[in-house]
N, C-alpha and C. Protein backbone atom coordinates (compact mmCIF):
# COMPACT_ATOMS: atom_id res chain seq x y z
N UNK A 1 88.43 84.76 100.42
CA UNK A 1 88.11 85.81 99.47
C UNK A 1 88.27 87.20 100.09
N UNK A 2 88.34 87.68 101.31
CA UNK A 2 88.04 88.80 102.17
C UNK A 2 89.11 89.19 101.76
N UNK A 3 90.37 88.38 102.50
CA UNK A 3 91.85 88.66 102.35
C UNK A 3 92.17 89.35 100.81
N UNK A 4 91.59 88.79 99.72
CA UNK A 4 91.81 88.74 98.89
C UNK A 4 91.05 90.10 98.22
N UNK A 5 90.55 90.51 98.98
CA UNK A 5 90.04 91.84 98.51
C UNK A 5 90.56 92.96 99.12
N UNK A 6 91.21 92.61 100.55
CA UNK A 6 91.82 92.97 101.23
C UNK A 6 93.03 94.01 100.38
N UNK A 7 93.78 92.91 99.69
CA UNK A 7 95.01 93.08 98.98
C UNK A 7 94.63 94.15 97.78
N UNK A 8 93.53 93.78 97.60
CA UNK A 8 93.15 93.96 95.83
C UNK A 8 93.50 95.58 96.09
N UNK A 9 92.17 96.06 97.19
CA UNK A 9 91.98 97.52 97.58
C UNK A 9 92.45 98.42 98.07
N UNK A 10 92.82 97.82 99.21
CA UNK A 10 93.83 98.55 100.33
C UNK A 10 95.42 98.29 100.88
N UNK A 11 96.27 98.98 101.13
CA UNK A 11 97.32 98.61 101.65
C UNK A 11 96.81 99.03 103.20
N UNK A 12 98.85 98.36 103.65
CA UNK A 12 98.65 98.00 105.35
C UNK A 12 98.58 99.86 106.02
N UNK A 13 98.36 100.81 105.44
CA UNK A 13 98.27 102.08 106.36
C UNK A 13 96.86 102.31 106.25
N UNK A 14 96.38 103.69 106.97
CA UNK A 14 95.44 104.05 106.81
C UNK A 14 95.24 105.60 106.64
N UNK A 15 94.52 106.24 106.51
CA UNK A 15 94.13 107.99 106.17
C UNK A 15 93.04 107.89 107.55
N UNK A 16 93.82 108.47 108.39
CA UNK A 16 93.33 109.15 109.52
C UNK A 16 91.82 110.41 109.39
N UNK A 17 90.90 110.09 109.70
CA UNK A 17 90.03 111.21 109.09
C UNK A 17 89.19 111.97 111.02
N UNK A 18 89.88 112.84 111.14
CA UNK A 18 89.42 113.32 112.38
C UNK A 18 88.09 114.17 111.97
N UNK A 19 87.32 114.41 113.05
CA UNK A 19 85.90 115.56 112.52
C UNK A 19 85.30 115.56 114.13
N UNK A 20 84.78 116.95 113.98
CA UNK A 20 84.00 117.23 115.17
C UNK A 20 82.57 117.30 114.75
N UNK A 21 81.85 116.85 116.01
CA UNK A 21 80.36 116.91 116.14
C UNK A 21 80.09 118.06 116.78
N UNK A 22 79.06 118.84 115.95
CA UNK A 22 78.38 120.12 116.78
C UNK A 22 77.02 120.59 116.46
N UNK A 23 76.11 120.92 117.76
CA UNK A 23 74.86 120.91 116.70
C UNK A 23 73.94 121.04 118.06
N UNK A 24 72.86 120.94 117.96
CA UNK A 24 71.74 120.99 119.06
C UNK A 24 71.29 120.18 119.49
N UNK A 25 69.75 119.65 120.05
CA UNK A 25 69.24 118.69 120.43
C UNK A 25 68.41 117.82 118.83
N UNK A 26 68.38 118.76 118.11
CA UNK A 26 67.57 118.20 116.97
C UNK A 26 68.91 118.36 115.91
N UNK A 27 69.77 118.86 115.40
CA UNK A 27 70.49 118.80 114.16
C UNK A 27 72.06 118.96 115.08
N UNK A 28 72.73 117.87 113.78
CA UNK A 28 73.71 117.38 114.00
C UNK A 28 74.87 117.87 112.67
N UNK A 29 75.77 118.76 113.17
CA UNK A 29 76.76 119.20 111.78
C UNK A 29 78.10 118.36 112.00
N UNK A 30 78.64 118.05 111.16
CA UNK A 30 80.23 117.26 111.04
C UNK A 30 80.98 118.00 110.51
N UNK A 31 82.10 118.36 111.37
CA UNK A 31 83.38 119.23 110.65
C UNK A 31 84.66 118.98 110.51
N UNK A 32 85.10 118.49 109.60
CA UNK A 32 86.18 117.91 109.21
C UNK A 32 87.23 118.90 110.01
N UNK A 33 87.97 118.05 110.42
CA UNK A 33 89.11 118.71 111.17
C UNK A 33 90.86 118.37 110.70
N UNK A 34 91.46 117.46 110.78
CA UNK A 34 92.30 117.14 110.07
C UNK A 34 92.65 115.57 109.18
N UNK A 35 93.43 115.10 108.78
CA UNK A 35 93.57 114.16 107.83
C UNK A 35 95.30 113.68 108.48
N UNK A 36 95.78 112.70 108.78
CA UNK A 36 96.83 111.40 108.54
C UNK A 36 97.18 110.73 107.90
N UNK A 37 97.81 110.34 107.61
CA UNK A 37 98.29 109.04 106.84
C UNK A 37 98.79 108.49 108.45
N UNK A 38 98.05 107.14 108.61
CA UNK A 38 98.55 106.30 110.01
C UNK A 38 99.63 104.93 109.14
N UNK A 39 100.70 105.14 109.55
CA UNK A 39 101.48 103.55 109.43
C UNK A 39 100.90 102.34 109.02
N UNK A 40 100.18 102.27 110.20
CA UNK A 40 99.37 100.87 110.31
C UNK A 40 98.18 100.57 110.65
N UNK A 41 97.77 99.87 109.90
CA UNK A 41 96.17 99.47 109.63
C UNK A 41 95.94 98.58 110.83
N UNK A 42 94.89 98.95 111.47
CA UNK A 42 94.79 97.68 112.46
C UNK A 42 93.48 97.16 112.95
N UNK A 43 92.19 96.94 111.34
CA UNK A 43 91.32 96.75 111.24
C UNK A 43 91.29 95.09 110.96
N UNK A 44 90.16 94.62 111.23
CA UNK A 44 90.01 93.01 110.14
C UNK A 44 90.28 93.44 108.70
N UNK A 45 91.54 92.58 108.70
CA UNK A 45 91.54 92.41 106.59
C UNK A 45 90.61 91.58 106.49
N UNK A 46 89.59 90.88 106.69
CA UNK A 46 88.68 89.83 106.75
C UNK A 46 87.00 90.19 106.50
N UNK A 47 86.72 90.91 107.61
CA UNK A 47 85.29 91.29 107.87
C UNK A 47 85.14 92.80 107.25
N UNK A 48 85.42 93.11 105.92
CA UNK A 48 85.69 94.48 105.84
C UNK A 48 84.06 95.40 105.77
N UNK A 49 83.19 94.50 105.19
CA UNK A 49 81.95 95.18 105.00
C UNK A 49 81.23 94.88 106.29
N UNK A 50 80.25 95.95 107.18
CA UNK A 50 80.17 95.58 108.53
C UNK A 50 78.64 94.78 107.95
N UNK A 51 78.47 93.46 108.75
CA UNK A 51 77.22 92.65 108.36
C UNK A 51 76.13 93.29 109.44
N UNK A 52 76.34 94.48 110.66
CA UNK A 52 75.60 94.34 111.39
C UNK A 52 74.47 95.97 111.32
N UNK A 53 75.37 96.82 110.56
CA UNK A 53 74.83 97.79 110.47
C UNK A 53 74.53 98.87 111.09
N UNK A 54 75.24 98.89 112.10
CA UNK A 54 75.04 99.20 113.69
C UNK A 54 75.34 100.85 113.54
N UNK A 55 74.91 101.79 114.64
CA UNK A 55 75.14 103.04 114.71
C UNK A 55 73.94 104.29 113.72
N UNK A 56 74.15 105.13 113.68
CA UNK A 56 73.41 106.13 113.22
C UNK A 56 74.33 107.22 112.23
N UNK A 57 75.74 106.78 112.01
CA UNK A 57 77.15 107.01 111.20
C UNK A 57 77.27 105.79 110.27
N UNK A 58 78.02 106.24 109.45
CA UNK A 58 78.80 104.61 108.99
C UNK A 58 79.17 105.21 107.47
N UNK A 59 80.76 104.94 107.67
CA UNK A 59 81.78 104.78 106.67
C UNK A 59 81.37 103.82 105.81
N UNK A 60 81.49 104.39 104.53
CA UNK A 60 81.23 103.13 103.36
C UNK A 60 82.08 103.88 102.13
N UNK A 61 82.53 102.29 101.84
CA UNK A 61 84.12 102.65 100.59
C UNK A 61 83.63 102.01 99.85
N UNK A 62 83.56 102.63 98.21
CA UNK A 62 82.62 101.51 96.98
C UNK A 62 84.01 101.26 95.95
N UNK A 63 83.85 100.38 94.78
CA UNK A 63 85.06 100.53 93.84
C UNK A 63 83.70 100.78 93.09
N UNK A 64 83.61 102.09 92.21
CA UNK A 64 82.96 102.72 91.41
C UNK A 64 82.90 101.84 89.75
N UNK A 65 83.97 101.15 89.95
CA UNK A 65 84.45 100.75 88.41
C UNK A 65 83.17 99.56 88.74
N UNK A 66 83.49 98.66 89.70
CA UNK A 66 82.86 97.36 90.05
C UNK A 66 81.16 97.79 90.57
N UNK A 67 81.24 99.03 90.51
CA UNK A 67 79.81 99.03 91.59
C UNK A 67 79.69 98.12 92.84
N UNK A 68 80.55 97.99 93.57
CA UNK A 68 81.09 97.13 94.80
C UNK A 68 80.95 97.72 95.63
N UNK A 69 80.59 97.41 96.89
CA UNK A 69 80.78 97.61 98.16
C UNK A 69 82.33 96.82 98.62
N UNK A 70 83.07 97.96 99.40
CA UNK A 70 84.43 97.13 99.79
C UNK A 70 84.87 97.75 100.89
N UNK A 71 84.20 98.27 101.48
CA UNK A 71 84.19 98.52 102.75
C UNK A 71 83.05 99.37 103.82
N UNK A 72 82.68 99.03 105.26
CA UNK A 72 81.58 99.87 105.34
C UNK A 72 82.00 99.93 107.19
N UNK A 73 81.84 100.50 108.34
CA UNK A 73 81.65 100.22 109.19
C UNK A 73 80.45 101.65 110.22
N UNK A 74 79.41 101.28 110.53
CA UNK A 74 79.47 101.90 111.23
C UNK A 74 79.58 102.42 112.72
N UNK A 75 78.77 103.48 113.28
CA UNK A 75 79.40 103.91 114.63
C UNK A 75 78.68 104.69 114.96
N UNK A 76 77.86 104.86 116.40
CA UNK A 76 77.46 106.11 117.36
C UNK A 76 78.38 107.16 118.24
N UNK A 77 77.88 107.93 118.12
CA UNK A 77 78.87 109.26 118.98
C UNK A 77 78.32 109.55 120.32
N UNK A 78 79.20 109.54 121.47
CA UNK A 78 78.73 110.15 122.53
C UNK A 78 77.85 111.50 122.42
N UNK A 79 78.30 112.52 121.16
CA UNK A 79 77.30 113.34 121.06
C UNK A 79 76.22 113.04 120.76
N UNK A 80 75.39 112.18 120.63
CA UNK A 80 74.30 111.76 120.41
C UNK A 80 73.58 110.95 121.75
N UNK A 81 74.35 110.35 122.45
CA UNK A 81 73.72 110.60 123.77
C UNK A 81 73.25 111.69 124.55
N UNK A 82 74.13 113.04 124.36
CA UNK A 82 73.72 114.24 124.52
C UNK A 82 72.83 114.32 124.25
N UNK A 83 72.55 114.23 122.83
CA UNK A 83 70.66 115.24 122.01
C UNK A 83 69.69 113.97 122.22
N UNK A 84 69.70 113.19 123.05
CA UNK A 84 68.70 112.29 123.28
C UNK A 84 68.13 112.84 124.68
N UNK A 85 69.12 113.35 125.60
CA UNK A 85 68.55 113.90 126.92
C UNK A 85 67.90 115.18 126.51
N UNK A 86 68.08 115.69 125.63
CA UNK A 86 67.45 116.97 125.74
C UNK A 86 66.33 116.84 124.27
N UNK A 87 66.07 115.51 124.39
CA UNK A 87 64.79 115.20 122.71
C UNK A 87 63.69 115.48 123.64
């Protein structure tokens, strides 16, 4: 079924989304920096929603029509090891 949602949603490229972290020991700002179109996708077509939840970030793609979750992953930033030494 993964695969199969795989197909439904996404093709094999991806939209590159670059952004910088900047901010203090207590607040954290995100600044979009530039945008790609990458060739090739080179994620699991399989495991697309992350089951683990992990990080203090996290990408999440819905189909609005379905009220679906169809994609999610998240992720920690080395900048955030930063504002922990200085919490």
């Amino acid at each position: 079924m993964a695969q199969e949602d795989f197909d439904k949603y996404f093709s094999d490229k991806v939209l590159r989304f670059d952004f910088i972290f900047a901010g203090n020991n207590i607040k954290t700002v995100v600044y979009p920096a530039d945008m790609k179109e990458e060739p090739f996708y080179g994620g699991s077509k399989t495991n697309l929603v992350d089951p683990f939840d992990y990080g203090n970030f996290k990408y999440e793609l819905f189909d609005l029509t379905e009220n679906k979750l169809i994609y999610s992953r998240g992720f920690s930033t080395l900048f955030q090891e930063w504002q922990s030494i200085y919490r």
